[in-house]
PDB file of N, CA and C in Angstrom:
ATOM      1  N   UNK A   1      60.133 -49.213  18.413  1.00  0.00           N
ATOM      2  CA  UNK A   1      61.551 -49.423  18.381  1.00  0.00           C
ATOM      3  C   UNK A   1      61.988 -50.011  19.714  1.00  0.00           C
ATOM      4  N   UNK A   2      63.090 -51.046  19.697  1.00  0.00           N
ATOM      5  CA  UNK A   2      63.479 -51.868  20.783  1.00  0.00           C
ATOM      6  C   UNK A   2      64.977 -50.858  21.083  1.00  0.00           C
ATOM      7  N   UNK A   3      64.909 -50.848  22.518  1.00  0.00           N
ATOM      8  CA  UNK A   3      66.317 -50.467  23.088  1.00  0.00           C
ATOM      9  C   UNK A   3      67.298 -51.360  23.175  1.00  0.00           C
ATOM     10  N   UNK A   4      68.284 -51.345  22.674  1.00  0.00           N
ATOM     11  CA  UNK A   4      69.087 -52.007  22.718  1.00  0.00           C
ATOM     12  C   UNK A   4      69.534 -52.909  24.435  1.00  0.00           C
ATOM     13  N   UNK A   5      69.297 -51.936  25.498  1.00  0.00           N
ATOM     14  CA  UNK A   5      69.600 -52.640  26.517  1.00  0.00           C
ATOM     15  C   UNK A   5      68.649 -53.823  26.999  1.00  0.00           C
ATOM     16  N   UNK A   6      67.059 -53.171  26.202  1.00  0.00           N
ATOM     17  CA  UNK A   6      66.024 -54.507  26.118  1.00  0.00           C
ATOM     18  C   UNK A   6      66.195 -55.824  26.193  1.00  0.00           C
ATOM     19  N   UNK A   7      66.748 -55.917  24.725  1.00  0.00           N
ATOM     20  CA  UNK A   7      67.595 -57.126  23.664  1.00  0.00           C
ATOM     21  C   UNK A   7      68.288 -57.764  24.212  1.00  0.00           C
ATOM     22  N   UNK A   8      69.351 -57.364  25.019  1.00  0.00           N
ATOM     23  CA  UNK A   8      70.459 -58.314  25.296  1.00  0.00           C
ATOM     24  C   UNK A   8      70.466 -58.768  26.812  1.00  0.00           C
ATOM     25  N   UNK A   9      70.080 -58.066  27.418  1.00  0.00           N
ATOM     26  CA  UNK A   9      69.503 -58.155  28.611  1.00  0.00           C
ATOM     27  C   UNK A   9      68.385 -59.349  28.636  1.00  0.00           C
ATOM     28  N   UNK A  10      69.358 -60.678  28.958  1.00  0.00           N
ATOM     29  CA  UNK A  10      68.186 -62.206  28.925  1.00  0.00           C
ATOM     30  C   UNK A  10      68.382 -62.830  30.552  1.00  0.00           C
ATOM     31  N   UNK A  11      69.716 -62.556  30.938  1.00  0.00           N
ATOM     32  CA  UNK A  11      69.657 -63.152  32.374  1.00  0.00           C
ATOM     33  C   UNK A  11      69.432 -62.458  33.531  1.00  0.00           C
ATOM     34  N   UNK A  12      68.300 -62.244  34.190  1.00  0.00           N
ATOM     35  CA  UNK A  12      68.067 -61.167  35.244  1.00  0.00           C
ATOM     36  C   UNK A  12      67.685 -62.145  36.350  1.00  0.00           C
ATOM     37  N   UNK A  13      68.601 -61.917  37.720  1.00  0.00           N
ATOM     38  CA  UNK A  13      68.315 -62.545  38.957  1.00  0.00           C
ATOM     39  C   UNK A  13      66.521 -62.653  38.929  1.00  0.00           C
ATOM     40  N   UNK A  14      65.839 -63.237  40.372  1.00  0.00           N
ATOM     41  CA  UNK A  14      64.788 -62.856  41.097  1.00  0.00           C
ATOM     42  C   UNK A  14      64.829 -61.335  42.055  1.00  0.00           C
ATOM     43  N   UNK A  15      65.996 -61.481  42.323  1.00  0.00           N
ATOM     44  CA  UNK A  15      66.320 -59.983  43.170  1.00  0.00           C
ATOM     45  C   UNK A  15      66.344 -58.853  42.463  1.00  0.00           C
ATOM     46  N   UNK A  16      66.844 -58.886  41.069  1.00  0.00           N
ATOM     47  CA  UNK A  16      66.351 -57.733  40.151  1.00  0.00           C
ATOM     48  C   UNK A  16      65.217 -57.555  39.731  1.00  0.00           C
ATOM     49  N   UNK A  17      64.640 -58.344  39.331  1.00  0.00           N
ATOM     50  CA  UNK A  17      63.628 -58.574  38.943  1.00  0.00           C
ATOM     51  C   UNK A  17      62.641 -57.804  39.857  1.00  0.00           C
ATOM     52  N   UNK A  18      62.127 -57.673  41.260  1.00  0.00           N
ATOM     53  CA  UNK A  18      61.829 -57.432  42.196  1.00  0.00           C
ATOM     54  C   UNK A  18      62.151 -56.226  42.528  1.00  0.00           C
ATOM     55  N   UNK A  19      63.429 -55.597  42.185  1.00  0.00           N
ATOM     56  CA  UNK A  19      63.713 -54.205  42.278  1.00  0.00           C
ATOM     57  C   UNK A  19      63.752 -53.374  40.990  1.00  0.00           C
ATOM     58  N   UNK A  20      63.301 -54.053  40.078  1.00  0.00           N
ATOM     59  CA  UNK A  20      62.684 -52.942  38.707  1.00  0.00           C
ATOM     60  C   UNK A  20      61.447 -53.233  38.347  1.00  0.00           C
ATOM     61  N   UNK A  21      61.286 -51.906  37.604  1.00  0.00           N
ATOM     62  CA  UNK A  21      60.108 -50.993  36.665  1.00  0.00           C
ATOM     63  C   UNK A  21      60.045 -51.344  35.718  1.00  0.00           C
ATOM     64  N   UNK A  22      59.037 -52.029  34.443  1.00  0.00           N
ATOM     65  CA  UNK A  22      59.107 -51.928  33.356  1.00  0.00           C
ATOM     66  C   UNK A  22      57.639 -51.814  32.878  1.00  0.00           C
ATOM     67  N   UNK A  23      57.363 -50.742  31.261  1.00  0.00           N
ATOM     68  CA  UNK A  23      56.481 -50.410  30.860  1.00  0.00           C
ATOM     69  C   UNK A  23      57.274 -51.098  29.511  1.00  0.00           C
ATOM     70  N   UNK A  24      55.930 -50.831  28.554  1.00  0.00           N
ATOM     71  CA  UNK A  24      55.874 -51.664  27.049  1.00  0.00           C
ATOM     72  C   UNK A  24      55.185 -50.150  26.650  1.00  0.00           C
ATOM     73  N   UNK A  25      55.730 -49.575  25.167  1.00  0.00           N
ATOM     74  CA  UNK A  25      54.874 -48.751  24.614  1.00  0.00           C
ATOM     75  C   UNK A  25      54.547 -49.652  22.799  1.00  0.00           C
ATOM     76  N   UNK A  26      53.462 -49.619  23.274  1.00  0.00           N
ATOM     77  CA  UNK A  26      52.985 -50.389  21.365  1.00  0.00           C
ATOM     78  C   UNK A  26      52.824 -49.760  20.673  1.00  0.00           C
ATOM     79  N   UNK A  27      53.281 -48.797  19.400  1.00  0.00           N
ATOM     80  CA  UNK A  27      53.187 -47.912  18.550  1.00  0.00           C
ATOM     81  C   UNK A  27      51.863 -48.548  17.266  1.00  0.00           C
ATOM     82  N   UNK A  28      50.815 -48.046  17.613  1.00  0.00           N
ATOM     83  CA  UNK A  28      49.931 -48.615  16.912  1.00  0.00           C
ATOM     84  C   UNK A  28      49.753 -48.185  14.838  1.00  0.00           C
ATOM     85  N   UNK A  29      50.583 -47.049  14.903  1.00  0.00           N
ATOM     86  CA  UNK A  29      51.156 -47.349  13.551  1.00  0.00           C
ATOM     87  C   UNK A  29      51.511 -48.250  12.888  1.00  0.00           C
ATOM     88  N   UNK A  30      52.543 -49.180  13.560  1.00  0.00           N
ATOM     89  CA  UNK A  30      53.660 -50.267  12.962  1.00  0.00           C
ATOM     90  C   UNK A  30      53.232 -51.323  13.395  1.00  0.00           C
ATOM     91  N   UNK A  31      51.738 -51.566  14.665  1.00  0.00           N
ATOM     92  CA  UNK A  31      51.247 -52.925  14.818  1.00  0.00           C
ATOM     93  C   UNK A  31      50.074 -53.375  13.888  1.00  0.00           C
ATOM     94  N   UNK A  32      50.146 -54.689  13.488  1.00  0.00           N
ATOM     95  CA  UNK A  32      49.601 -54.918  12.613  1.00  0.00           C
ATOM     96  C   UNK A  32      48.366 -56.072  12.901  1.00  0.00           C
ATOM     97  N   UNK A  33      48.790 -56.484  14.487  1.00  0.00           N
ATOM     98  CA  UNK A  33      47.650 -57.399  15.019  1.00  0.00           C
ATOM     99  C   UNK A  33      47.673 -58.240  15.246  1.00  0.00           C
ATOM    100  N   UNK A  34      49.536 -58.753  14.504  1.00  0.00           N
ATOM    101  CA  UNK A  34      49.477 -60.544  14.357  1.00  0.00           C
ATOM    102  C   UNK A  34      49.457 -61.591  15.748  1.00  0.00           C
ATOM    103  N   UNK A  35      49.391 -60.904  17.114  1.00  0.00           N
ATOM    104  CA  UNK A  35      49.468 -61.665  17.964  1.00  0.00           C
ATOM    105  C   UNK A  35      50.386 -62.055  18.168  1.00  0.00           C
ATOM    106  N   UNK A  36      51.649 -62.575  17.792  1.00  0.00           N
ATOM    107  CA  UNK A  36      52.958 -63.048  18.417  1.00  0.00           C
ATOM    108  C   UNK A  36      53.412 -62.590  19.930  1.00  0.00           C
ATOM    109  N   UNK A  37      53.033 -61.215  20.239  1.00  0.00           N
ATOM    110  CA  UNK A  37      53.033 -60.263  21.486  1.00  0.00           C
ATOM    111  C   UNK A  37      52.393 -61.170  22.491  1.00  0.00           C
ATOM    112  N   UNK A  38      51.108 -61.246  22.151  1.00  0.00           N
ATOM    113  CA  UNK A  38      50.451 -61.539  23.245  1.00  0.00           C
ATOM    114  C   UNK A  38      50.308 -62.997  23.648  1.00  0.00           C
ATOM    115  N   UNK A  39      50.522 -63.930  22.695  1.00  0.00           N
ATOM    116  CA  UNK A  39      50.882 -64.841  23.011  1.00  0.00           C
ATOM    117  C   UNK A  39      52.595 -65.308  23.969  1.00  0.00           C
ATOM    118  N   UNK A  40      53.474 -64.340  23.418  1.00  0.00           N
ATOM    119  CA  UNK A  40      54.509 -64.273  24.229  1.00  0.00           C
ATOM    120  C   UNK A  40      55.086 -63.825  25.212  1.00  0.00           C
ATOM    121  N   UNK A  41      54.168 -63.194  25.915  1.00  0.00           N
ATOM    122  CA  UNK A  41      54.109 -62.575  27.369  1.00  0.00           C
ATOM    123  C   UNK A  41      53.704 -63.390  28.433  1.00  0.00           C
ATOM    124  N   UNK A  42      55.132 -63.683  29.388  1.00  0.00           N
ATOM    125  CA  UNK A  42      54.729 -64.818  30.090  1.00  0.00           C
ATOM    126  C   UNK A  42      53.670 -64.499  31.625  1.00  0.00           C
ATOM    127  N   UNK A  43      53.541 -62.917  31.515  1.00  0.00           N
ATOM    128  CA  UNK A  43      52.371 -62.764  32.449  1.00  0.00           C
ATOM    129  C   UNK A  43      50.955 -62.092  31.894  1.00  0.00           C
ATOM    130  N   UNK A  44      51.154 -62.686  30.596  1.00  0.00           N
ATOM    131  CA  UNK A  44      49.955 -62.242  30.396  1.00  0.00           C
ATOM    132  C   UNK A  44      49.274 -60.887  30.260  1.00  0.00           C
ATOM    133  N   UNK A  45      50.321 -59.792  29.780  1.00  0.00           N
ATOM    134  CA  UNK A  45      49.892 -58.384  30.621  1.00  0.00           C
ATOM    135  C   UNK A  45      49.500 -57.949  29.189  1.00  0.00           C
ATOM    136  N   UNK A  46      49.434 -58.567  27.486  1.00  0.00           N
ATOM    137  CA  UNK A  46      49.366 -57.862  26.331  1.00  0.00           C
ATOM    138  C   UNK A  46      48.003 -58.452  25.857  1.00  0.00           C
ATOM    139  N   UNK A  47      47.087 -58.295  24.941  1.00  0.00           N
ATOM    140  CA  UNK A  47      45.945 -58.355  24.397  1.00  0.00           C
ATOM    141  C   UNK A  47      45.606 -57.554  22.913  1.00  0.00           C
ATOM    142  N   UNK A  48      44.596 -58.114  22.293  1.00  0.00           N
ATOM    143  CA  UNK A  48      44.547 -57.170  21.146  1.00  0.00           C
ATOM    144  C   UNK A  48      43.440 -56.438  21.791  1.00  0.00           C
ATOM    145  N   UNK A  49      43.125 -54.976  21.108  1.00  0.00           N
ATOM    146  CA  UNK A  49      42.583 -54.169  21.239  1.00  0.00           C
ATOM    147  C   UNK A  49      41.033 -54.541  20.934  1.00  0.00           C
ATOM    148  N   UNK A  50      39.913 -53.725  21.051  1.00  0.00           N
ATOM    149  CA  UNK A  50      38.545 -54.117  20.898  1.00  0.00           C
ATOM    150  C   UNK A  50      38.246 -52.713  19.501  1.00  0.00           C
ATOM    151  N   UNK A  51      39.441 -51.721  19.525  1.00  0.00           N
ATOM    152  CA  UNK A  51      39.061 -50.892  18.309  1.00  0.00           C
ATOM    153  C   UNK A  51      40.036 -51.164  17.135  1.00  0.00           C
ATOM    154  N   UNK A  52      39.667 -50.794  16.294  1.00  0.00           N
ATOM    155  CA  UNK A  52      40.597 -50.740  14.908  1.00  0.00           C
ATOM    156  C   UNK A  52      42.141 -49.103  14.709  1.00  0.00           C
ATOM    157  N   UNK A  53      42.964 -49.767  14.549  1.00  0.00           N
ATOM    158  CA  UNK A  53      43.955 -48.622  14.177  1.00  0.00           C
ATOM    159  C   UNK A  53      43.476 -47.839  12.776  1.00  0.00           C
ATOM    160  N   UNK A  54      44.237 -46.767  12.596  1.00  0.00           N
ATOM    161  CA  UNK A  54      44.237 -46.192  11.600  1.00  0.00           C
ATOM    162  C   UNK A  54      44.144 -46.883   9.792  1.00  0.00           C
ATOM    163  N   UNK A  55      45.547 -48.514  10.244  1.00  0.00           N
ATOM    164  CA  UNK A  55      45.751 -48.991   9.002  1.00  0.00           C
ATOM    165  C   UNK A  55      44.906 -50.134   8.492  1.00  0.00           C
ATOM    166  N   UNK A  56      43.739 -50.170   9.974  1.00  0.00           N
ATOM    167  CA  UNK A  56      42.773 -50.828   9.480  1.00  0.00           C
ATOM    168  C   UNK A  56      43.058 -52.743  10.370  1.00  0.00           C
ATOM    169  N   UNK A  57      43.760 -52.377  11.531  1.00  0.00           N
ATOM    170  CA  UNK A  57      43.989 -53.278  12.161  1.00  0.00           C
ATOM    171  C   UNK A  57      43.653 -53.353  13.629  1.00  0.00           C
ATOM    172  N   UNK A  58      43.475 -54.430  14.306  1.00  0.00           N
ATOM    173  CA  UNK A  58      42.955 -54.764  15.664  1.00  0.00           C
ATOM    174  C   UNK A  58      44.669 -54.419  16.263  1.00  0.00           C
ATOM    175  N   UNK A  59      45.156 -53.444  16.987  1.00  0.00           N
ATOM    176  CA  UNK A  59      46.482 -53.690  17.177  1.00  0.00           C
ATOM    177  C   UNK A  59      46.321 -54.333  19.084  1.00  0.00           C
ATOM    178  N   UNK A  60      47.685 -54.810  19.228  1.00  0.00           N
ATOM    179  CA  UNK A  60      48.399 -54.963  20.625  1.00  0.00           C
ATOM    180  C   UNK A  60      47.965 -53.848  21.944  1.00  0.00           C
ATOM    181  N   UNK A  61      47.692 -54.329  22.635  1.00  0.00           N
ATOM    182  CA  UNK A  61      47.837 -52.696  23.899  1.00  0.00           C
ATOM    183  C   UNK A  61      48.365 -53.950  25.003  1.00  0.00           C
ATOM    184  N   UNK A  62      49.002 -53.118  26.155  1.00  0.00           N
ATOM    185  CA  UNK A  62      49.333 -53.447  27.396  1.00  0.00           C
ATOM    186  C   UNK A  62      48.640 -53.406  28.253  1.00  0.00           C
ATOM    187  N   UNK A  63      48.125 -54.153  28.939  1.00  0.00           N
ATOM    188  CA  UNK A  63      47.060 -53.901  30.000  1.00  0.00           C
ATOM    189  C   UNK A  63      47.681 -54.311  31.252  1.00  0.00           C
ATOM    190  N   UNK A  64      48.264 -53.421  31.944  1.00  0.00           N
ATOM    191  CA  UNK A  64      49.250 -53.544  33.110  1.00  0.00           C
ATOM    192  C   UNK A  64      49.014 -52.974  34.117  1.00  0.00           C
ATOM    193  N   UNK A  65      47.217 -52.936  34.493  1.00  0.00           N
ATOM    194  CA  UNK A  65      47.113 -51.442  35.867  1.00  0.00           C
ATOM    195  C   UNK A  65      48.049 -51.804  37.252  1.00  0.00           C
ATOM    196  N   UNK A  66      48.842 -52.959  37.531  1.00  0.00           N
ATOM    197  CA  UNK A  66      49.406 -52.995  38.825  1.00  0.00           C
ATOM    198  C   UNK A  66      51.125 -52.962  38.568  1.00  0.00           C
ATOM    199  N   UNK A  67      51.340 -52.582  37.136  1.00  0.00           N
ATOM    200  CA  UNK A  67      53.172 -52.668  37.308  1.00  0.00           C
ATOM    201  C   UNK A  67      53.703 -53.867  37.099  1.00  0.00           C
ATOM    202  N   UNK A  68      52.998 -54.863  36.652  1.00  0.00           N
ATOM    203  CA  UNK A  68      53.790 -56.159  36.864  1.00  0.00           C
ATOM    204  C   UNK A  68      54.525 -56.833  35.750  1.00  0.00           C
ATOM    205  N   UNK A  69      54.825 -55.819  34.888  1.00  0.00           N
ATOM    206  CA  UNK A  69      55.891 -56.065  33.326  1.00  0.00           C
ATOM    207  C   UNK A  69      56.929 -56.287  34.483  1.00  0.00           C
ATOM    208  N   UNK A  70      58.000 -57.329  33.596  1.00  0.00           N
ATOM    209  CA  UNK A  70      59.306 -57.149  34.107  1.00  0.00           C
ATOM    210  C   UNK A  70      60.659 -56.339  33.342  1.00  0.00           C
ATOM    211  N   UNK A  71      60.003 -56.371  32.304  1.00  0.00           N
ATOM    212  CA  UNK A  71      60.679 -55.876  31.474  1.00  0.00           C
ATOM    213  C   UNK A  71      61.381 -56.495  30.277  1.00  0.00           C
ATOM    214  N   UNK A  72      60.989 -57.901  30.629  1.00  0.00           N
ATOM    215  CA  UNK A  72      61.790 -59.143  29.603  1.00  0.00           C
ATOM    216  C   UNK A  72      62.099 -58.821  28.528  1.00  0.00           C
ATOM    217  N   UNK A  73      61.195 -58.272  27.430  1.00  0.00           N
ATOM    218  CA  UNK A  73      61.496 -57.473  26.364  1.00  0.00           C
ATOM    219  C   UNK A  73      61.288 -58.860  24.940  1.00  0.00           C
ATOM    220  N   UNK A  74      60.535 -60.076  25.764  1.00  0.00           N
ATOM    221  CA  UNK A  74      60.075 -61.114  24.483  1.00  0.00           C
ATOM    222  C   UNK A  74      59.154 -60.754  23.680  1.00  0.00           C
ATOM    223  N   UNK A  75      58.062 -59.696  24.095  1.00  0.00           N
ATOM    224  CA  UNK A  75      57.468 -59.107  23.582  1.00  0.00           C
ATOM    225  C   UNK A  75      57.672 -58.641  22.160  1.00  0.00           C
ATOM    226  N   UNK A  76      58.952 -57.458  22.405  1.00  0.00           N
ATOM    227  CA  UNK A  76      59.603 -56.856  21.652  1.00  0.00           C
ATOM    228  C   UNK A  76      60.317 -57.590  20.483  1.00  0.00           C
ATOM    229  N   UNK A  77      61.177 -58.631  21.215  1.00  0.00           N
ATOM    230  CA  UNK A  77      62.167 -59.686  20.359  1.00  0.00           C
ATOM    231  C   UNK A  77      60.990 -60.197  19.373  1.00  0.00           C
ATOM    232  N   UNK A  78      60.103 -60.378  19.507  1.00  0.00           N
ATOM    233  CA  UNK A  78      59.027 -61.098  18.853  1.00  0.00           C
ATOM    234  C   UNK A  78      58.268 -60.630  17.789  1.00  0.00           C
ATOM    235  N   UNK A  79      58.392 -59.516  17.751  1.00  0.00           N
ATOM    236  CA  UNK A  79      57.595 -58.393  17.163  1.00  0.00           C
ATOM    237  C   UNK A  79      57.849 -58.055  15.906  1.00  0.00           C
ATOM    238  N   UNK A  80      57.655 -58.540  14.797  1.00  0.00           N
ATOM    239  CA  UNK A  80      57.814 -58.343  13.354  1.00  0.00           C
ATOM    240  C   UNK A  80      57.586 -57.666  12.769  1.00  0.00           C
ATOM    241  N   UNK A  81      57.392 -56.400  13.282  1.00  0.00           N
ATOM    242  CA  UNK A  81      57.007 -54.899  12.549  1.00  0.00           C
ATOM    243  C   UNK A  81      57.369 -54.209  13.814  1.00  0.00           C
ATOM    244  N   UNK A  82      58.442 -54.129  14.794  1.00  0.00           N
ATOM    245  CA  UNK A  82      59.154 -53.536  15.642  1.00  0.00           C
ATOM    246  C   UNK A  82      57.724 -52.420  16.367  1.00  0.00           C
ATOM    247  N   UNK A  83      57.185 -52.603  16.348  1.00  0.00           N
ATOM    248  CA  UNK A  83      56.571 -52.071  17.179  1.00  0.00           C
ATOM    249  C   UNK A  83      56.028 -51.923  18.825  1.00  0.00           C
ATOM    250  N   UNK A  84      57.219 -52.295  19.277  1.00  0.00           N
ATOM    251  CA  UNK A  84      57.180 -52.564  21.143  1.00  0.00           C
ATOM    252  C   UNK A  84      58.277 -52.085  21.573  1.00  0.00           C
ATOM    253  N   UNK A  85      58.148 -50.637  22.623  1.00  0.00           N
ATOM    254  CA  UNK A  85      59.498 -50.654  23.087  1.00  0.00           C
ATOM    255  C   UNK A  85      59.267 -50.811  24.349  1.00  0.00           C
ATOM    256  N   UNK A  86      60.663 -50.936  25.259  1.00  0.00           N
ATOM    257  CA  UNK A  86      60.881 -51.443  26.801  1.00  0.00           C
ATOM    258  C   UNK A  86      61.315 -50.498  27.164  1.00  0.00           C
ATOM    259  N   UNK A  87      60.613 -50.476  28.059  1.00  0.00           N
ATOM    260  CA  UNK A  87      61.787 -49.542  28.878  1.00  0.00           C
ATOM    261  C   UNK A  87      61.392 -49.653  30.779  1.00  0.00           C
ATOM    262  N   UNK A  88      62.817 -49.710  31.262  1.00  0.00           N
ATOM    263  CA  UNK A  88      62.574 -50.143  32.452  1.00  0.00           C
ATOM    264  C   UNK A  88      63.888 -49.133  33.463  1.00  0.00           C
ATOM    265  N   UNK A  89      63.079 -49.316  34.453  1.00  0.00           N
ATOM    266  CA  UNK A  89      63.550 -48.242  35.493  1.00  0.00           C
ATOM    267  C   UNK A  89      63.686 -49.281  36.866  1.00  0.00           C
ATOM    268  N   UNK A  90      64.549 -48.782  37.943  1.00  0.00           N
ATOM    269  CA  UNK A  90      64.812 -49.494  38.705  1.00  0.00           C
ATOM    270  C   UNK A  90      64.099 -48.920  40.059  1.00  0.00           C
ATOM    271  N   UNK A  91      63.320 -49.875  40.694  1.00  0.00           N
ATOM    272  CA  UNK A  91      62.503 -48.954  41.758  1.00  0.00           C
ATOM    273  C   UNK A  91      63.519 -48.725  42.705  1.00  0.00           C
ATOM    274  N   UNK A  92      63.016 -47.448  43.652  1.00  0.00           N
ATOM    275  CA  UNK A  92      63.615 -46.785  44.748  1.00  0.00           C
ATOM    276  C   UNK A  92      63.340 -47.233  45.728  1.00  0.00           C
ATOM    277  N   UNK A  93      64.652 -47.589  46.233  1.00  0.00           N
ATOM    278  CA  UNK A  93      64.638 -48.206  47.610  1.00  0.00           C
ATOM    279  C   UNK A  93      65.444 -47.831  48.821  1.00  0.00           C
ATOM    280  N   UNK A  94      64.707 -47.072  49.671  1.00  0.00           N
ATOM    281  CA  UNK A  94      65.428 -46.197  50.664  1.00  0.00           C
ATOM    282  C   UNK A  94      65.872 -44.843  50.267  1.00  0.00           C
ATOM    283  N   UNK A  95      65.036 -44.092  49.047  1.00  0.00           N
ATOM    284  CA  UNK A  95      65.344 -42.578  48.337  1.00  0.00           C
ATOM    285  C   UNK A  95      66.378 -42.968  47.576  1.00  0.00           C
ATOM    286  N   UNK A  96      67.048 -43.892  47.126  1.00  0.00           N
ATOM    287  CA  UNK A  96      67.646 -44.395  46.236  1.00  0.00           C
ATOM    288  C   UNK A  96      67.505 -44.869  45.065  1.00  0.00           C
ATOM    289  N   UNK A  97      68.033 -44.209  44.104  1.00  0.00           N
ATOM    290  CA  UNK A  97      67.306 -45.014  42.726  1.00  0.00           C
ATOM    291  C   UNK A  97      68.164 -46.786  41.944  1.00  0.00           C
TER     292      UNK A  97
END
């Protein structure tokens, strides 16, 4: 499921960008494999999996060990069986959130 603040959220400075957090969760229930994800990630951070899901599909995973989602959420927009959510947090800067 996509958050609504995901979605609409299309124009983000470089300076925001730079001061937020964002993770992708792929619900491998509702992914079905088709790739649209991973082709639409402009850093490259999505891939299909090397095991099979439950429904008998290669699904989506995130492969992000350094943080570097922005949070864009094209992923998500893209996603034809809603299976990608965003969610993003704003890093702390100076004990400040």
């Amino acid at each position: 499921m996509v958050r609504m603040e995901s979605v609409f959220m299309t124009s983000v400075s470089k300076t925001e960008k730079k001061e937020r957090q964002a993770k992708i969760e792929i619900n491998e229930d509702f992914c079905k494999g088709c790739g649209l994800c991973v082709n639409t990630c402009p850093l490259r951070l999505i891939r299909l999996a090397n095991h099979v899901s439950p429904r008998g599909y290669f699904p989506a995973e995130c492969v992000d060990p350094d943080g570097k989602c922005t949070g864009c959420a094209l992923c998500a927009t893209m996603c034809p069986d809603v299976a990608i959510e965003v969610f993003r947090t704003k890093k702390k800067v100076g004990g400040r959130k």
